[in-house]
PDB file of N, CA and C in Angstrom:
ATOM      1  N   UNK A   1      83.755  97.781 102.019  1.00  0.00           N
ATOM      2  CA  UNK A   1      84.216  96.761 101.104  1.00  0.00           C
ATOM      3  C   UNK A   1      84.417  95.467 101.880  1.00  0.00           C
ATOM      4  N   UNK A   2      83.735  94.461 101.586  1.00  0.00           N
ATOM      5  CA  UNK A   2      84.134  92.915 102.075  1.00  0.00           C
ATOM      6  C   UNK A   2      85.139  91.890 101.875  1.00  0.00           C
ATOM      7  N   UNK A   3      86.219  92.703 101.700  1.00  0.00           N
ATOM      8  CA  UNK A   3      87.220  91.867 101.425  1.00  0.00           C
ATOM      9  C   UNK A   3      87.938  90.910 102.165  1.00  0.00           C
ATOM     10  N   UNK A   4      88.302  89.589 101.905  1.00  0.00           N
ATOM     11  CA  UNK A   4      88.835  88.740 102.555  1.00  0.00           C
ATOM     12  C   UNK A   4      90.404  89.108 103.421  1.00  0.00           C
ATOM     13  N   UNK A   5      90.897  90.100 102.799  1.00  0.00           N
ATOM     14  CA  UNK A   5      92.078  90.769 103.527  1.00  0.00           C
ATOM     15  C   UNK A   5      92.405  91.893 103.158  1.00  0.00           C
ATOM     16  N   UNK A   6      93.222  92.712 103.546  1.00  0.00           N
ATOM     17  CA  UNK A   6      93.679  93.987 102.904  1.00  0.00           C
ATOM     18  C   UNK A   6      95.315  93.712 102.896  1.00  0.00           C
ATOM     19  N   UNK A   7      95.946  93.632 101.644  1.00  0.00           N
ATOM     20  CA  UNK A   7      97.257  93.492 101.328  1.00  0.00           C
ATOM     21  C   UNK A   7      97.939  94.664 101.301  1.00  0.00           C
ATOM     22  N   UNK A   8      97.619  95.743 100.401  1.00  0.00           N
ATOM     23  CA  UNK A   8      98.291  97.249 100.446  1.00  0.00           C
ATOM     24  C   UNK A   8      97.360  98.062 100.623  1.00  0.00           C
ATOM     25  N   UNK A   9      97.421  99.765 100.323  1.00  0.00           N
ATOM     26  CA  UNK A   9      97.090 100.763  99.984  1.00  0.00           C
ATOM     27  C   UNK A   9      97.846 101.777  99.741  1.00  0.00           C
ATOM     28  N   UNK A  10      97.227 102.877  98.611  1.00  0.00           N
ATOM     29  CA  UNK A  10      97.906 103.664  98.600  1.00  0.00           C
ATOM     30  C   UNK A  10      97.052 104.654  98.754  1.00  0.00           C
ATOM     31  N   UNK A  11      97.542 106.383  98.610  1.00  0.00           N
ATOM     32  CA  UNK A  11      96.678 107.476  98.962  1.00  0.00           C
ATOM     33  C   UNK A  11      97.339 108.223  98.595  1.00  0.00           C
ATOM     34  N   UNK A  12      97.263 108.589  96.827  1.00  0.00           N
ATOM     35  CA  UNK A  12      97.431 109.904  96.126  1.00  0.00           C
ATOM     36  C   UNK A  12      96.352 111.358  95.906  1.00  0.00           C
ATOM     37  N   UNK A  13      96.876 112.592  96.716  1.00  0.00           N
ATOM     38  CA  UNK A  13      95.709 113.269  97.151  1.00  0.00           C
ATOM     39  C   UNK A  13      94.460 112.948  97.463  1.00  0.00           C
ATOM     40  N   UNK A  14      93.370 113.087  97.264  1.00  0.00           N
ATOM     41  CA  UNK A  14      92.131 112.200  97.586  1.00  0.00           C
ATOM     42  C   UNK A  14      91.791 110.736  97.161  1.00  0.00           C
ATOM     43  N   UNK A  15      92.485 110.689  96.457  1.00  0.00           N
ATOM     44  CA  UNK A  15      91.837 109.163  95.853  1.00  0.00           C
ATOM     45  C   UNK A  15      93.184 107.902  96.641  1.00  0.00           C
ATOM     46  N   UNK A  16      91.646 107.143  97.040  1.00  0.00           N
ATOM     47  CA  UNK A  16      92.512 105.751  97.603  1.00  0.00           C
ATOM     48  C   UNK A  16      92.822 104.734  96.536  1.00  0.00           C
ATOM     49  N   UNK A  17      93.417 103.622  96.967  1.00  0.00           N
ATOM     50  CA  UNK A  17      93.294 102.310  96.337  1.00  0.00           C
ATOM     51  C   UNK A  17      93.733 101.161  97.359  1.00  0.00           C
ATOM     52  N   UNK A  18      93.090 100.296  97.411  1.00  0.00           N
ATOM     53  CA  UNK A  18      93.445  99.226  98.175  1.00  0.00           C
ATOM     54  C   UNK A  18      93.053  97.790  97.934  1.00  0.00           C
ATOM     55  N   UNK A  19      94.193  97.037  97.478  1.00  0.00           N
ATOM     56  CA  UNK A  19      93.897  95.665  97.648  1.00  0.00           C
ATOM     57  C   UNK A  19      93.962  94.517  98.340  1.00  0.00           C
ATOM     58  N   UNK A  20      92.964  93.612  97.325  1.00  0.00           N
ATOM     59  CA  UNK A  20      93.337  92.205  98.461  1.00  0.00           C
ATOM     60  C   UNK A  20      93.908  91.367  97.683  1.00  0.00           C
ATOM     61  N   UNK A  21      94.398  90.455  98.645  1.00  0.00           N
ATOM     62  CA  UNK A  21      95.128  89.262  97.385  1.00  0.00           C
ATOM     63  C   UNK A  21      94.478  88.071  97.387  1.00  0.00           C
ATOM     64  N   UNK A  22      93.472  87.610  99.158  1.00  0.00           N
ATOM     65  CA  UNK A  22      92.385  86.723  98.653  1.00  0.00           C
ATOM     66  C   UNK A  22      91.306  86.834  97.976  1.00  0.00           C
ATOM     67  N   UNK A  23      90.666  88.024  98.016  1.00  0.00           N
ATOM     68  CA  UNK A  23      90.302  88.352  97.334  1.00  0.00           C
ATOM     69  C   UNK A  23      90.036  88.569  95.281  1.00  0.00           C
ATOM     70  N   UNK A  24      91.265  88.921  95.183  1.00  0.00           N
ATOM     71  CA  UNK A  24      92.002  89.291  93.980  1.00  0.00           C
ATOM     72  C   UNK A  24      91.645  90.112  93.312  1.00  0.00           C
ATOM     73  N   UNK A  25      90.895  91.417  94.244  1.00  0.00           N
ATOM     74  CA  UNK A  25      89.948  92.782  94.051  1.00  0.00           C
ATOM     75  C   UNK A  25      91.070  93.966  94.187  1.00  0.00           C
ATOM     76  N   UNK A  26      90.684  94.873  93.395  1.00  0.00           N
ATOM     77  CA  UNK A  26      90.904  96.307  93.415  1.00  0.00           C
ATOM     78  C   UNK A  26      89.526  97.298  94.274  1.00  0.00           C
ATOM     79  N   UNK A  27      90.360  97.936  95.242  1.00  0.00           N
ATOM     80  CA  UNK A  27      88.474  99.191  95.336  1.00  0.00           C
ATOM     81  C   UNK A  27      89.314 100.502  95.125  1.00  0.00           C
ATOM     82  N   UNK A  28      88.768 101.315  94.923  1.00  0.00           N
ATOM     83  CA  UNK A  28      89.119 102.831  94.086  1.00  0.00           C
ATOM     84  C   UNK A  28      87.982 103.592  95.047  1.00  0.00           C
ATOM     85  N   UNK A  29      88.241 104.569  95.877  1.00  0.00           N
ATOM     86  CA  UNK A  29      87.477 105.369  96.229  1.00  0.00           C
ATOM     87  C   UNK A  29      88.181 106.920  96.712  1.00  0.00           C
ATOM     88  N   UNK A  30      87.331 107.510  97.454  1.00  0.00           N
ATOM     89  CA  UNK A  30      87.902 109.331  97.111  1.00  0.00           C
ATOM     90  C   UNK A  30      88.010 109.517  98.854  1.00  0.00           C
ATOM     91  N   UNK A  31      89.153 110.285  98.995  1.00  0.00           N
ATOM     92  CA  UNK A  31      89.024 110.364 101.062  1.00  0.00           C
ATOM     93  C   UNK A  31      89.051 112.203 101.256  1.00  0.00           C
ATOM     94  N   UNK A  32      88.098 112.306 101.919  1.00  0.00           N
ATOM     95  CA  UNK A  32      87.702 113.676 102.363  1.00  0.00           C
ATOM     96  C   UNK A  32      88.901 113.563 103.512  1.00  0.00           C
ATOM     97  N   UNK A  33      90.103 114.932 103.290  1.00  0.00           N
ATOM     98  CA  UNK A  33      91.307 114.635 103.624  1.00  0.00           C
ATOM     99  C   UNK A  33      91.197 115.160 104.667  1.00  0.00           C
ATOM    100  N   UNK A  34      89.733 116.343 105.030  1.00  0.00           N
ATOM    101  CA  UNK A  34      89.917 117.303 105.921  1.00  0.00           C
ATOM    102  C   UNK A  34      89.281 116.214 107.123  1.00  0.00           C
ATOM    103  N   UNK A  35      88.619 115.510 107.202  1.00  0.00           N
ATOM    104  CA  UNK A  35      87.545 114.944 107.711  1.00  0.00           C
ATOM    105  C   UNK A  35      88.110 113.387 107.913  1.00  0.00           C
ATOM    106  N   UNK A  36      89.025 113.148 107.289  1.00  0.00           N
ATOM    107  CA  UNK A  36      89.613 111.653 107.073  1.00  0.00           C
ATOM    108  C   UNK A  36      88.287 110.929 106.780  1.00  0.00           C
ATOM    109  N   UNK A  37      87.710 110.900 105.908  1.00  0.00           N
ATOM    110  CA  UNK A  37      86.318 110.046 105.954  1.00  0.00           C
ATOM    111  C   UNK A  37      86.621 109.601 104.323  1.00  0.00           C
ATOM    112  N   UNK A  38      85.390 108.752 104.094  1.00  0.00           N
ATOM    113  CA  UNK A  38      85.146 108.100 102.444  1.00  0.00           C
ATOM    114  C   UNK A  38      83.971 108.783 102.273  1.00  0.00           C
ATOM    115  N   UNK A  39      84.377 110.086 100.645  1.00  0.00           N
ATOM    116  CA  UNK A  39      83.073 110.687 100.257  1.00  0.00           C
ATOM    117  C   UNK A  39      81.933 109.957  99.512  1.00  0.00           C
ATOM    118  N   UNK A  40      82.543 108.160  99.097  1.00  0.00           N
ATOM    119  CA  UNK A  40      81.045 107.577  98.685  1.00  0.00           C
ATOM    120  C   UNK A  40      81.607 106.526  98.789  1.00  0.00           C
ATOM    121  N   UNK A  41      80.789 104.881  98.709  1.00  0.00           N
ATOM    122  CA  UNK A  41      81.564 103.847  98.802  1.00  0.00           C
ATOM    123  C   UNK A  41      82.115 103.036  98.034  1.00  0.00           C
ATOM    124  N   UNK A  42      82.552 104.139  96.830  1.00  0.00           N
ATOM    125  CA  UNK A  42      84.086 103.975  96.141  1.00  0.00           C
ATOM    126  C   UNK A  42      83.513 102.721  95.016  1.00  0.00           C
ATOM    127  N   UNK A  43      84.480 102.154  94.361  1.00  0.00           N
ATOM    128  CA  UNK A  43      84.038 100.621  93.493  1.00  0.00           C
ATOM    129  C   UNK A  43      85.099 100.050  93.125  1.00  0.00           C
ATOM    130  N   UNK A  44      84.466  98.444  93.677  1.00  0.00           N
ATOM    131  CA  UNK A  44      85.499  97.201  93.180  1.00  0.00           C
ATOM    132  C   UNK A  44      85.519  96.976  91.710  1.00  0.00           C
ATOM    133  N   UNK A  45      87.153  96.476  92.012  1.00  0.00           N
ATOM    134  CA  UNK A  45      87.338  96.313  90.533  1.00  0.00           C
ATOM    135  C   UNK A  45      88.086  94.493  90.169  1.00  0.00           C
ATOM    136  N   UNK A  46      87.608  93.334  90.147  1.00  0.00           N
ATOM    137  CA  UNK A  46      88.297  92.405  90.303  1.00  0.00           C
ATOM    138  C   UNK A  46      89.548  92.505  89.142  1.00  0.00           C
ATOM    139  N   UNK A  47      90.678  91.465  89.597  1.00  0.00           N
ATOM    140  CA  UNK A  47      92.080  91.653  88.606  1.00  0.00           C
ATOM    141  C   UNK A  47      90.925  90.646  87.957  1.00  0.00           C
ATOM    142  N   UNK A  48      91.740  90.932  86.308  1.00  0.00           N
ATOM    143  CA  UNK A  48      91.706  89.638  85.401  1.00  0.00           C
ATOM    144  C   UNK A  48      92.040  88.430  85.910  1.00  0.00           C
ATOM    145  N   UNK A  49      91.131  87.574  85.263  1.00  0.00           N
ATOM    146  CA  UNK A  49      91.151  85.764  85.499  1.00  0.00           C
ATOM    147  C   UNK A  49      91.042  85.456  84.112  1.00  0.00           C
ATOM    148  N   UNK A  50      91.286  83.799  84.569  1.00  0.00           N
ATOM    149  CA  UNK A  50      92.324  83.049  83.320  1.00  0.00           C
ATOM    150  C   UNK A  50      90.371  82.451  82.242  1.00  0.00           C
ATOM    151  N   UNK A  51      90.815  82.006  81.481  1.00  0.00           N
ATOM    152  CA  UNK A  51      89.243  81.497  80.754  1.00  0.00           C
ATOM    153  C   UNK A  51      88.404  81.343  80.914  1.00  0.00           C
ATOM    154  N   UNK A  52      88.799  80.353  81.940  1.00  0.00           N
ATOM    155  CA  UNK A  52      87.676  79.388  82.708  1.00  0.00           C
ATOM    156  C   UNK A  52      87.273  80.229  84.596  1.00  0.00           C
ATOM    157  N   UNK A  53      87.728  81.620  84.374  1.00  0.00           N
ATOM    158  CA  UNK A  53      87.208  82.573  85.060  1.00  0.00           C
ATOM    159  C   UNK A  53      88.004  82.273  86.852  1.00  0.00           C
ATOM    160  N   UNK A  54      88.964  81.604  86.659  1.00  0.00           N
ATOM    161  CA  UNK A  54      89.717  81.171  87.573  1.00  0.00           C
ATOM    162  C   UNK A  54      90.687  82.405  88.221  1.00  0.00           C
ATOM    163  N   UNK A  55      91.059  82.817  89.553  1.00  0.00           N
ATOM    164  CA  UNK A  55      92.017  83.472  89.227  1.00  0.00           C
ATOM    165  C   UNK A  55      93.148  83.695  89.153  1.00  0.00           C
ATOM    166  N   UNK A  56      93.783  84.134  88.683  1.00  0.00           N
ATOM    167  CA  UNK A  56      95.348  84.431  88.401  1.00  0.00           C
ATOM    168  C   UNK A  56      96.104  84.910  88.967  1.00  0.00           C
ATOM    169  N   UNK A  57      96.216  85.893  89.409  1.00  0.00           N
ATOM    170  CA  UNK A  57      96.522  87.217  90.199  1.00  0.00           C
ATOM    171  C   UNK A  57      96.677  86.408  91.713  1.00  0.00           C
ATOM    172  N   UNK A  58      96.860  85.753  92.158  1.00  0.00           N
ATOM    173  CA  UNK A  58      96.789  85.424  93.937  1.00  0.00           C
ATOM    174  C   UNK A  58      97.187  85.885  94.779  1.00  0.00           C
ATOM    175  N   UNK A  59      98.681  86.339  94.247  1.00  0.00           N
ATOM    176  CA  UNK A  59      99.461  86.889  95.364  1.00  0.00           C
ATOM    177  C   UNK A  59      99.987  88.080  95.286  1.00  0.00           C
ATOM    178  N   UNK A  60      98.859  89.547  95.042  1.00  0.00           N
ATOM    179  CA  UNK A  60      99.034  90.869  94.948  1.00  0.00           C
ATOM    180  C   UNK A  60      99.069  91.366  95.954  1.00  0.00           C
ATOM    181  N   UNK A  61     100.399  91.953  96.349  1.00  0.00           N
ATOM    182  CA  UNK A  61     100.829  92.052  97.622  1.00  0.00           C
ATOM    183  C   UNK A  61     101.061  94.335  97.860  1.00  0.00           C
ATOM    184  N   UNK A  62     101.165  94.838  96.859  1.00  0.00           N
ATOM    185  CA  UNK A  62     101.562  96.116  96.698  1.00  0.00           C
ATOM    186  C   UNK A  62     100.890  96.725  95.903  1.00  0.00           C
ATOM    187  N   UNK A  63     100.218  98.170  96.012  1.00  0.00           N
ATOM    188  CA  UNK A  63      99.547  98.659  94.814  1.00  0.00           C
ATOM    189  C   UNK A  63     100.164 100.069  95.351  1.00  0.00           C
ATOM    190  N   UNK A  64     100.422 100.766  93.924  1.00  0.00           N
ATOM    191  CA  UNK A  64     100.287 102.669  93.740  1.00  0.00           C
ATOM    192  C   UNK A  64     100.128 103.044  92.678  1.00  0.00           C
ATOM    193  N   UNK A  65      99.344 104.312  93.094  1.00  0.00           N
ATOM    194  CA  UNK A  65      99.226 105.266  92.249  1.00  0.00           C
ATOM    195  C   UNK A  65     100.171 105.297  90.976  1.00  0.00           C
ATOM    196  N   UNK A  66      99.564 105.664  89.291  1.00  0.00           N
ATOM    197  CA  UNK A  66     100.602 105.891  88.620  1.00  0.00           C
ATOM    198  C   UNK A  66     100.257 107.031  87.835  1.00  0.00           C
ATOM    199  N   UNK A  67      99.088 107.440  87.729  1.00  0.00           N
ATOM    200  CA  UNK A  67      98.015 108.670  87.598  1.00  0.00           C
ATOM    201  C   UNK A  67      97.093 108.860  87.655  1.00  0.00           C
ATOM    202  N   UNK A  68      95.772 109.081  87.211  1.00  0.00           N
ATOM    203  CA  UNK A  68      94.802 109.556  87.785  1.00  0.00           C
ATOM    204  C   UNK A  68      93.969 108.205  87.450  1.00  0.00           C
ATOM    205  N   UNK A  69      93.774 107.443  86.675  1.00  0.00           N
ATOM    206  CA  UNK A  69      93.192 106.133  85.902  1.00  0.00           C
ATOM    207  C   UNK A  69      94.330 105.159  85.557  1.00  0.00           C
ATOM    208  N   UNK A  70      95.574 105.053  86.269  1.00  0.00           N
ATOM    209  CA  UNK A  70      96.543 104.121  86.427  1.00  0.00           C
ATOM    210  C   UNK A  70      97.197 103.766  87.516  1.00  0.00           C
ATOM    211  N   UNK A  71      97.521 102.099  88.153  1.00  0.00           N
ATOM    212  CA  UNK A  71      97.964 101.815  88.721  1.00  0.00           C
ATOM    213  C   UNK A  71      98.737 100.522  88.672  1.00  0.00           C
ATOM    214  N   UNK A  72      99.543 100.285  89.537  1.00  0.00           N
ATOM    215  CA  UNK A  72     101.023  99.610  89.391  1.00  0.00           C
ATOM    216  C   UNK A  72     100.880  98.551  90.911  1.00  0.00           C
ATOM    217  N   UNK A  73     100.739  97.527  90.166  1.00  0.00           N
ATOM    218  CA  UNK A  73     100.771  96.306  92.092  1.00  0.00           C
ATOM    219  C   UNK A  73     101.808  95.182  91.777  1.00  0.00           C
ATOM    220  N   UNK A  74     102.130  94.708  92.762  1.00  0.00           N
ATOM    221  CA  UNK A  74     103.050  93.951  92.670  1.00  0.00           C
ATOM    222  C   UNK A  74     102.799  92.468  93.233  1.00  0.00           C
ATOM    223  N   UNK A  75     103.423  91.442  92.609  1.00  0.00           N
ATOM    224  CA  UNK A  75     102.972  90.306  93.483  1.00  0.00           C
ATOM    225  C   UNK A  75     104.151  89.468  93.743  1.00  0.00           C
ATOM    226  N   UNK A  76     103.344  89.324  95.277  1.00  0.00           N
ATOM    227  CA  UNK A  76     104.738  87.975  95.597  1.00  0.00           C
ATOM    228  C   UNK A  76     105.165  86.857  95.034  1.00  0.00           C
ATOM    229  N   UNK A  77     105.805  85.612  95.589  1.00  0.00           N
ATOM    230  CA  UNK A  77     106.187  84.343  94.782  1.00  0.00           C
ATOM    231  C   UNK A  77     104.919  83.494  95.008  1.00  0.00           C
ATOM    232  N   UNK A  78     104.447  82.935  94.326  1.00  0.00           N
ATOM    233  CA  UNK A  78     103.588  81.627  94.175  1.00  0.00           C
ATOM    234  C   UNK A  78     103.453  81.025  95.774  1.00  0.00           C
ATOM    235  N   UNK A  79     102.564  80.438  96.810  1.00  0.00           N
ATOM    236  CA  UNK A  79     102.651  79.669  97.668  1.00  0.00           C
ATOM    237  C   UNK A  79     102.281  78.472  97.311  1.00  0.00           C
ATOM    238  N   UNK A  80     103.427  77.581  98.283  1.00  0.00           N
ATOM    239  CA  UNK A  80     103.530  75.997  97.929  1.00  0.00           C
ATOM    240  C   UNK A  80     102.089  75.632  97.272  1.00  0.00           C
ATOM    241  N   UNK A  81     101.325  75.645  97.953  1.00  0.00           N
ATOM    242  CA  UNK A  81      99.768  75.119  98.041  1.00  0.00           C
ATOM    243  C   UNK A  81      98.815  75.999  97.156  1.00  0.00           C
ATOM    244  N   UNK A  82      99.381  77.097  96.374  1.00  0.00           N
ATOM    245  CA  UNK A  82      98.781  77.637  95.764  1.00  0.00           C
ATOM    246  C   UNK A  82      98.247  76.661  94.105  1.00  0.00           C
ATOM    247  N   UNK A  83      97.486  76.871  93.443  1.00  0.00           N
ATOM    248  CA  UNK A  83      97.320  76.152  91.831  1.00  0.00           C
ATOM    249  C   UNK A  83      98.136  76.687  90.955  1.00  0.00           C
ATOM    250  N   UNK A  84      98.966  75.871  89.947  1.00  0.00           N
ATOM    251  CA  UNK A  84     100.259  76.406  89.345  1.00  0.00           C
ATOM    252  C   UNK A  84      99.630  77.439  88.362  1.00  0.00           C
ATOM    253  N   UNK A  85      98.048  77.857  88.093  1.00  0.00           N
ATOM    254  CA  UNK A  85      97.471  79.081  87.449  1.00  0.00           C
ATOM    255  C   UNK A  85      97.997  80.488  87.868  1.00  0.00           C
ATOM    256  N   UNK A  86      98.151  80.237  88.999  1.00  0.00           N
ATOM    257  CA  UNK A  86      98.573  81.806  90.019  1.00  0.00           C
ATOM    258  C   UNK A  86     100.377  81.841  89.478  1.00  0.00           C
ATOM    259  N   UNK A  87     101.430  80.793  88.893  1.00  0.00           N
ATOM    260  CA  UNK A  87     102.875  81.164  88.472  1.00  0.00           C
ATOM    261  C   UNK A  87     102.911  81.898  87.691  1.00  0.00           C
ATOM    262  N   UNK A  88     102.250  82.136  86.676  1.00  0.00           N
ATOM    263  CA  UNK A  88     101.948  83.100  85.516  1.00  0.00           C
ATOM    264  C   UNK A  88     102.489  84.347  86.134  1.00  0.00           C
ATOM    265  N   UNK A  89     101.515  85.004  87.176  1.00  0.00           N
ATOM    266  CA  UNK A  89     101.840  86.106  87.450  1.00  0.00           C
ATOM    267  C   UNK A  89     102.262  86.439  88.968  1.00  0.00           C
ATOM    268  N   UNK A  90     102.786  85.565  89.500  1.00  0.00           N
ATOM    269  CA  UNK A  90     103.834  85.991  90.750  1.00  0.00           C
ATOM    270  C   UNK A  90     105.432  86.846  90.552  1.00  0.00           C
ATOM    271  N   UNK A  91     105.951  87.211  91.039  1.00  0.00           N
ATOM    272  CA  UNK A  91     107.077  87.959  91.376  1.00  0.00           C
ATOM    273  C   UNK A  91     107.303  88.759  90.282  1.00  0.00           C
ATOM    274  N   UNK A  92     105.969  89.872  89.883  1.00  0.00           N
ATOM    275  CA  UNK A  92     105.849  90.286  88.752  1.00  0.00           C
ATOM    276  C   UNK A  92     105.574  91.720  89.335  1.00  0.00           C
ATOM    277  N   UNK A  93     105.406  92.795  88.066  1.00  0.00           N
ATOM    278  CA  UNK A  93     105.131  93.906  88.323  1.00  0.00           C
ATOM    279  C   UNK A  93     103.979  94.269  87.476  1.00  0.00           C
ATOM    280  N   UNK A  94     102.582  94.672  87.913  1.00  0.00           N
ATOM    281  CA  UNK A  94     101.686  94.652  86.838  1.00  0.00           C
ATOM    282  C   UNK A  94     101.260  96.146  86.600  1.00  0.00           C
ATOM    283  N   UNK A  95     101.102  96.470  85.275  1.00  0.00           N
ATOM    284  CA  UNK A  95     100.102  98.008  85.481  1.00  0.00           C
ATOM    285  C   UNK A  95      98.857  97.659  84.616  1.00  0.00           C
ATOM    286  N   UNK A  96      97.915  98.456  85.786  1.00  0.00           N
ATOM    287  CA  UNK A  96      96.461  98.445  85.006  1.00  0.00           C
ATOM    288  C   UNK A  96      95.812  99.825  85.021  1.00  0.00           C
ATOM    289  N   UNK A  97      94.820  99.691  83.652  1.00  0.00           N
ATOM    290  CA  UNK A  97      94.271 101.062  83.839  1.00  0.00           C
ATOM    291  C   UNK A  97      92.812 101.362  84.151  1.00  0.00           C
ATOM    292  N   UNK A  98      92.414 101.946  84.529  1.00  0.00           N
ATOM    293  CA  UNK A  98      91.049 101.908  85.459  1.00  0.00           C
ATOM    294  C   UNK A  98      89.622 101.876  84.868  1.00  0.00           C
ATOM    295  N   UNK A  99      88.866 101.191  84.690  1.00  0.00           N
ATOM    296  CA  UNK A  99      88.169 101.822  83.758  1.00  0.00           C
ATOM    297  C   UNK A  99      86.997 102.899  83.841  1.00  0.00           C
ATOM    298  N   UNK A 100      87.103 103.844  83.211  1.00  0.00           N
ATOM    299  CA  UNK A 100      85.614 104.678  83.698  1.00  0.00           C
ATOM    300  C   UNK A 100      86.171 105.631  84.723  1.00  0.00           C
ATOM    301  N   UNK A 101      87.492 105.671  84.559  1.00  0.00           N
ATOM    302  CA  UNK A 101      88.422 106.964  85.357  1.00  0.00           C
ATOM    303  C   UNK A 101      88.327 108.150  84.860  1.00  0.00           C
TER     304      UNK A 101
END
């Protein structure tokens, strides 16, 4: 995955999740637990953006598991220099559900 950073992860039995926040991507993939390896190379999922395809989401700092096609991330406060599009959803708690889980 080419992501501009890695902010969290989590690792409920085989299945990963890990995001970025420059990014503003989700990836979902499966970890061969015996082997510590990735059994395929998993798929991005970008957060929702605002109309004009901008994004929103900037500062997703935490993600977990909430079941098998749900998850729960969290984001920090807005940075100074950030675009006031990203206040919407800073110091928030979001759940999303996966699609095609």
């Amino acid at each position: 995955m080419a992501f501009e950073d890695y902010a969290s992860l989590s690792i409920e039995d085989s299945r990963v999740a890990i995001v970025s926040q420059k990014s503003s991507q989700l990836w979902i993939g499966e970890l061969n637990t015996a082997k510590w390896d990735f059994t395929s190379q998993g798929a991005i999922y970008p957060f929702p953006k605002d109309d004009r395809g901008q994004t929103i989401y900037c500062n997703i700092e935490g993600v977990s598991w909430m079941g098998a096609d749900r998850i729960v991330v969290v984001s920090d406060r807005k940075k100074k220099d950030d675009r006031d599009r990203c206040r919407g959803e800073d110091e928030s708690i979001h759940i999303f559900d996966i699609p095609g889980v």
